[in-house]
Protein backbone atom coordinates (compact mmCIF):
# COMPACT_ATOMS: atom_id res chain seq x y z
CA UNK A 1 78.33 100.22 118.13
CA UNK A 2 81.59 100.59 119.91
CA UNK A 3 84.72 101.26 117.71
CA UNK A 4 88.42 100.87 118.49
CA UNK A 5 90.59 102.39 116.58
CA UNK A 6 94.25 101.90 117.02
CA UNK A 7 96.58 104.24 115.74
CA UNK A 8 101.07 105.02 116.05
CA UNK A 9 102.36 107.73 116.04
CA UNK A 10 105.63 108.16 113.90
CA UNK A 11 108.39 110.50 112.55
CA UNK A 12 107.24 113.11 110.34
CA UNK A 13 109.90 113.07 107.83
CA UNK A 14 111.39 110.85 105.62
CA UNK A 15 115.41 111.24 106.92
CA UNK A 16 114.76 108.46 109.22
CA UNK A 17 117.65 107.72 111.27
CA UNK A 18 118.44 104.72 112.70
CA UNK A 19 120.86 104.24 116.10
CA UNK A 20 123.24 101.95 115.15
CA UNK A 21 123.92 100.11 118.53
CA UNK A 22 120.02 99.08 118.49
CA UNK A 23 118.72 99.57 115.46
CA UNK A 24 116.16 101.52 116.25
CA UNK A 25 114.71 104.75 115.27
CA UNK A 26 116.02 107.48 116.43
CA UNK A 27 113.22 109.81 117.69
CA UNK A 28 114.79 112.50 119.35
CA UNK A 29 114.72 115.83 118.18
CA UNK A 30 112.14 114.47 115.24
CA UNK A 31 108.38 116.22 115.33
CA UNK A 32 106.24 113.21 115.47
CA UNK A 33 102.74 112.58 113.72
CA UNK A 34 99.82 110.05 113.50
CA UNK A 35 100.68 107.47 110.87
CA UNK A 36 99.16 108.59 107.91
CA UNK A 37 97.59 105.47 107.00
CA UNK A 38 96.20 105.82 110.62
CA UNK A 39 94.21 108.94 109.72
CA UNK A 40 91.69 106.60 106.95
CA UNK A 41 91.28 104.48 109.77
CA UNK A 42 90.10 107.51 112.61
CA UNK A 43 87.79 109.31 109.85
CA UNK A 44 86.12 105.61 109.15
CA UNK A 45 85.31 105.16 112.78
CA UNK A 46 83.82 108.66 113.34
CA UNK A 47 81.75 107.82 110.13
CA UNK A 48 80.79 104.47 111.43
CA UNK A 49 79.71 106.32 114.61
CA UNK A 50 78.02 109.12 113.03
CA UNK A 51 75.93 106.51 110.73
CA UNK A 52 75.03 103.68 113.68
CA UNK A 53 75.87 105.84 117.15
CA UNK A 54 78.13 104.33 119.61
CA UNK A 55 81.60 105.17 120.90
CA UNK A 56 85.11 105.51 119.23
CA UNK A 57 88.16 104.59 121.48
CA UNK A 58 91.32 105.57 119.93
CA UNK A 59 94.13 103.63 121.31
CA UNK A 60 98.13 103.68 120.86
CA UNK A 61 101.15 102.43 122.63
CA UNK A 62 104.07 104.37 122.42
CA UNK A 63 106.33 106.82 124.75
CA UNK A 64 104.87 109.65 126.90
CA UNK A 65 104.59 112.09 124.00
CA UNK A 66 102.42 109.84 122.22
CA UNK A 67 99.20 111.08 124.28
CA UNK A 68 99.24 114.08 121.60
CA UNK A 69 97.99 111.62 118.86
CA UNK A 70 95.62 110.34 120.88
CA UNK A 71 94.46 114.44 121.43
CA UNK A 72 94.80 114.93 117.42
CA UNK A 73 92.17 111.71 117.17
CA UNK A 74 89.96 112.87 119.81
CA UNK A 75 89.63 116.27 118.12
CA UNK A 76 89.33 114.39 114.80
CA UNK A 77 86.04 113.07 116.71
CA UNK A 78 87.04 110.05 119.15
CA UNK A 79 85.41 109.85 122.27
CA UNK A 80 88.15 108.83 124.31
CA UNK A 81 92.08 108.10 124.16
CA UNK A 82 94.01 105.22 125.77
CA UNK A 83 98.00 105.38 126.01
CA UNK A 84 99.89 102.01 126.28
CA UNK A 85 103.14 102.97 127.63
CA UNK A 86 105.78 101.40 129.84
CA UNK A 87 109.60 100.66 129.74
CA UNK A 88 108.70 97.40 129.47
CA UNK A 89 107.40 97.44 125.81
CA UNK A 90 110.61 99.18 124.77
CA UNK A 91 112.40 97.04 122.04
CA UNK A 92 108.59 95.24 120.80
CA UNK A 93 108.52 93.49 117.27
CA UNK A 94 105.67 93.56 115.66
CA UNK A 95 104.11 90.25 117.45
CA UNK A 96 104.93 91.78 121.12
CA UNK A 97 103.40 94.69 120.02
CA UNK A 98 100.27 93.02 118.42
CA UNK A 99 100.24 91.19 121.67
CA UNK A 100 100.72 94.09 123.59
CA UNK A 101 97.47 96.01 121.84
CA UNK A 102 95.44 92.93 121.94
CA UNK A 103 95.93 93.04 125.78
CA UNK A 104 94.87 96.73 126.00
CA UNK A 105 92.02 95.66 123.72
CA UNK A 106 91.10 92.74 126.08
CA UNK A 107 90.85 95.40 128.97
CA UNK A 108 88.64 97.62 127.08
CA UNK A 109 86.00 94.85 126.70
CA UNK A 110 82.97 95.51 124.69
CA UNK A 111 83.92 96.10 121.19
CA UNK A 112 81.95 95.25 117.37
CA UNK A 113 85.26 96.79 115.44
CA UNK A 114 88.65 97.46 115.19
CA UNK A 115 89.85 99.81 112.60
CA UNK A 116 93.59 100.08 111.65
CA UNK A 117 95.67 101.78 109.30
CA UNK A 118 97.02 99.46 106.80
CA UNK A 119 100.70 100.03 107.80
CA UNK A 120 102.45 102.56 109.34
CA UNK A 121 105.27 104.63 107.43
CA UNK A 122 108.08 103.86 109.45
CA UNK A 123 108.40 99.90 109.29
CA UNK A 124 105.91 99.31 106.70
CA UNK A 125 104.85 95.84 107.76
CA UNK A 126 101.60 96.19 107.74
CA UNK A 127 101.89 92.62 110.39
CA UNK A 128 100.44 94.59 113.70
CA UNK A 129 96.66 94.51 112.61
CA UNK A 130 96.43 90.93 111.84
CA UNK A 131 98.88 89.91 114.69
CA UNK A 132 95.75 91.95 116.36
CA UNK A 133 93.29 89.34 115.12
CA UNK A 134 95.41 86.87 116.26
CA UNK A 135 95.88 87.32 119.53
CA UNK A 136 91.97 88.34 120.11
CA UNK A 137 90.74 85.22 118.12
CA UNK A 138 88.19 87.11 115.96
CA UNK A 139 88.05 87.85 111.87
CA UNK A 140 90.22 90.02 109.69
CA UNK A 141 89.70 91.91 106.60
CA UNK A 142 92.92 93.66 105.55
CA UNK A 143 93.04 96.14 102.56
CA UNK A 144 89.81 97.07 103.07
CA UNK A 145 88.83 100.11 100.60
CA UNK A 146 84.92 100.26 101.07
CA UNK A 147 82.43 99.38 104.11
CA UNK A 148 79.41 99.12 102.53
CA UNK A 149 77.00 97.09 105.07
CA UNK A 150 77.39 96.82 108.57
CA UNK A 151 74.92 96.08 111.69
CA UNK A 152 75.76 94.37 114.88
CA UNK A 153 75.68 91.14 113.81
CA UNK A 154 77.41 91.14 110.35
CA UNK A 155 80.05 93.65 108.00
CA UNK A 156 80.15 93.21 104.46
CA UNK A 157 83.28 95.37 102.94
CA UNK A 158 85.49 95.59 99.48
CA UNK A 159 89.16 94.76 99.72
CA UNK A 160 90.80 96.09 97.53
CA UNK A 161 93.57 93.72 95.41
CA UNK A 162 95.58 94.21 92.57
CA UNK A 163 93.18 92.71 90.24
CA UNK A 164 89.86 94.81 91.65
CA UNK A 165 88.23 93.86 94.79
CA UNK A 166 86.87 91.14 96.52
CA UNK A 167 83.14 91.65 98.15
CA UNK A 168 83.58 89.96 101.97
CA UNK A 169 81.28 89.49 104.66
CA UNK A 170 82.22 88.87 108.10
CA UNK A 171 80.94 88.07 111.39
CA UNK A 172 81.55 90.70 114.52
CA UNK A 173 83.81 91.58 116.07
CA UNK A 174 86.08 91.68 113.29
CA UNK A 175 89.43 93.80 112.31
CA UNK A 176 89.60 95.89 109.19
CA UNK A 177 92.70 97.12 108.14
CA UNK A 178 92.26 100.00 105.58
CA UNK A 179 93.76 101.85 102.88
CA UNK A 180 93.45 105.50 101.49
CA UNK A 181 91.09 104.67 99.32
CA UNK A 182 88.44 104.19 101.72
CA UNK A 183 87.85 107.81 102.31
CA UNK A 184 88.88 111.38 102.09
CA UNK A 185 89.91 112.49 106.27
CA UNK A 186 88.19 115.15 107.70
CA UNK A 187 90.15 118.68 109.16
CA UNK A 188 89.74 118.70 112.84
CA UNK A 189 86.83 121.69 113.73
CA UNK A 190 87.15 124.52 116.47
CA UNK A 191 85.27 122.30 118.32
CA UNK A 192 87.45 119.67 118.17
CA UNK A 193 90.39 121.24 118.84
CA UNK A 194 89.00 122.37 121.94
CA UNK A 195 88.19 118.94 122.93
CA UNK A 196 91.55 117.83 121.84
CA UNK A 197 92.68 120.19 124.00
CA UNK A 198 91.33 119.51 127.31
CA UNK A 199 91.27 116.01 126.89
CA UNK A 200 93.07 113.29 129.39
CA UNK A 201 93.90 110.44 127.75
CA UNK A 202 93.99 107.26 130.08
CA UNK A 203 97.13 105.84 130.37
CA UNK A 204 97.97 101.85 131.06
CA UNK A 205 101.10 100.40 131.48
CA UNK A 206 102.08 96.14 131.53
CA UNK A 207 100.87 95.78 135.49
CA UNK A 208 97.44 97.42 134.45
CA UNK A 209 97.05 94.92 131.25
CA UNK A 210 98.17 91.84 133.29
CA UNK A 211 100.02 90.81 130.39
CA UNK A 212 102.66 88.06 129.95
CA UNK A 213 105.75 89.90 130.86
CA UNK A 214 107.87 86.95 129.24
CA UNK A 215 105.39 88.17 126.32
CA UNK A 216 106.59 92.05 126.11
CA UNK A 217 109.38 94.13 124.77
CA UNK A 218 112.30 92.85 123.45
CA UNK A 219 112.26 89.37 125.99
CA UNK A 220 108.70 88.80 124.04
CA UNK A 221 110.03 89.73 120.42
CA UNK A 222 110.72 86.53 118.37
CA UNK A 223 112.15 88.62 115.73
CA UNK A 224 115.76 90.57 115.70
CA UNK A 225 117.08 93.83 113.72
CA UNK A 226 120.40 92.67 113.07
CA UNK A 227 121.77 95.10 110.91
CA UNK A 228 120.60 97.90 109.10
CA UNK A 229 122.38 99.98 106.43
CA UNK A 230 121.80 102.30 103.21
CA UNK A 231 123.06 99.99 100.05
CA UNK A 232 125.48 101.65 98.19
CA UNK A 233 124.26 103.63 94.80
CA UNK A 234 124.38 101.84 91.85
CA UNK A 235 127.14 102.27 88.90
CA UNK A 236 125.91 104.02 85.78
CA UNK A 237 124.04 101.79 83.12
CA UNK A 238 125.84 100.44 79.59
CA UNK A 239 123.70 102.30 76.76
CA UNK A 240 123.07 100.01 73.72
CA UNK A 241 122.49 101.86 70.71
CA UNK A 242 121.78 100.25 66.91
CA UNK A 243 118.60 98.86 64.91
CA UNK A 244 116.00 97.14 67.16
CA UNK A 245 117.58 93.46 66.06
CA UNK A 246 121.00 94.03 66.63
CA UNK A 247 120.14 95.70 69.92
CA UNK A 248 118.37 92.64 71.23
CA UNK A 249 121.44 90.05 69.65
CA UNK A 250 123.71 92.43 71.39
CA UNK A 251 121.61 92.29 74.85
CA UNK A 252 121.10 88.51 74.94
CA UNK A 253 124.66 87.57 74.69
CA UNK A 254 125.64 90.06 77.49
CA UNK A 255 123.04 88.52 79.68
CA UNK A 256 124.38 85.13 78.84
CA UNK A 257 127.30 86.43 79.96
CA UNK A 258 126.00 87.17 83.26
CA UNK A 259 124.17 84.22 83.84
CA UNK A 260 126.81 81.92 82.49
C-alpha cells in the first residue's frame, strides 16, 4: 500500500507574531516544528505500513529549512521525504496551497492514502486536506479518530463528531484527515535518527510540478489577510448579588436594556 502523508512545519511557540505590512507570520528567529496534529497523521501511516507493507512518502511545502521535518518524519519511520519549495508559493492561501500539494501529489503517482493532520496550529483552518481532495478528485474522511478496516480496494474508519462517531466506508484512494485521538505517536529510535540523519529529501519546485503558475502564491490565492490585530481586553464584569429571584429580575431588565 503506498501512503502519503503530508505534513507543515510551524512555529513552536505560541507568541506568534505577525508582520504587519503582510500579514504574515513572522518566522525568523522562531525554532520551528512539525504541526502537532501532523505527528497522529505520520505514526498512522507507519502503522498502516507496518500492518499491510508498502511505502510512506512524507511530503511538505514550505521554505528551505523545512527539509528538517521531513528528516524528523523519516526517522519517525517514512521511507522517503519530498520538499515543495519555491518563491513562487510565497504568499499561498489555503486553496493555492491545497492546489499546490495536490500537484506534488499528482507527480508522485501511485498512491491508496493520504493522511493529514486535522489542522495545523498556526492558522487553524483545517481547509488544506479537503482542498486536497478537491483538487485530486478522490474521497475524504475528515476527523477521522479510528481506522478500523482497510485493504486496497476499500477503508472503513470512525469520525469522530460531537455527538460520538459516525462508522464510514470509502472507496481508494481516499484522504483522511485525523485527530489525536487516533493514536498515541511513537519516539523516534536510534535507528531512526540515524536515518533521519543521512537522509536527502527530494526537493520540487513550480517548474518540476508543471503547475498553473496563474494557480500559485499569492496571484493564485482567492482569499486576502487584510488586517490582523489583538482585540483589546475586556472591562471588568458587574457582580449581581441578592436571592436567586431578585438576581434574575435584576439581570433581565439590564439585558433589556442592552437589547432595547
Amino acid at each position: 500500500m503506498n501512503i502519503i502523508v503530508c505534513i507543515k512545519q510551524v512555529p513552536n511557540t505560541t507568541d506568534v507574531r505577525i508582520d504587519p505590512v503582510t500579514n504574515t507570520l513572522i518566522r525568523d528567529g522562531v525554532e520551528s516544528v512539525i504541526n502537532p496534529f501532523d505527528a497522529y497523521a505520520i505514526e498512522e501511516a507507519v502503522r498502516l505500513k507496518e500492518r499491510l507493507g508498502g511505502k510512506v512518502t512524507a511530503v511538505t511545502m514550505g521554505p528551505p529549512q523545512a527539509e528538517n521535518a521531513l528528516k524528523e518524519a523519516i526517522g519517525l519511520g517514512c521511507d522517503e521525504g519530498i520538499l515543495v519549495s519555491d518563491r513562487k508559493f510565497a504568499g499561498s492561501d489555503t486553496w493555492a496551497t491545497s492546489y499546490t500539494l495536490a500537484c506534488a501529489i499528482k507527480k508522485i503517482g501511485d498512491y491508496d492514502v493520504i493522511l493529514c493532520g486535522k489542522q495545523a496550529s498556526d492558522g487553524d483552518t483545517a481547509q488544506v486536506g479537503p482542498g486536497i481532495s478537491a483538487h485530486l478528485d478522490i474521497p475524504q474522511v475528515t476527523y477521522v479518530k479510528k481506522i478500523s478496516e482497510i485493504n486496497e480496494h476499500t477503508a472503513k474508519v470512525e469520525r469522530m463528531t460531537e455527538e460520538g462517531y459516525d462508522i464510514v466506508e470509502t472507496p481508494l484512494p481516499c484522504l483522511f484527515t485525523v485527530v489525536k485521538e487516533i493514536n498515541t505517536p511513537r519516539m523516534p529510535s536510534l535507528k531512526g535518527m540515524m536515518r533521519a540523519k543521512a537522509a536527502k529529501p527530494l526537493k520540487w519546485t513550480a517548474d518540476d510540478l508543471e503547475a498553473d503558475p496563474a494557480a500559485l502564491g499569492l496571484d493564485g490565492s482567492p482569499t486576502r489577510v487584510v488586517k490582523i490585530f489583538t482585540p483589546e481586553a475586556r472591562k471588568g464584569g458587574e457582580m449581581i448579588s441578592g436571592a436567586p429571584a431578585d438576581v434574575a429580575k435584576e439581570l433581565a431588565e439590564l439585558l433589556k436594556g442592552e437589547v432595547l
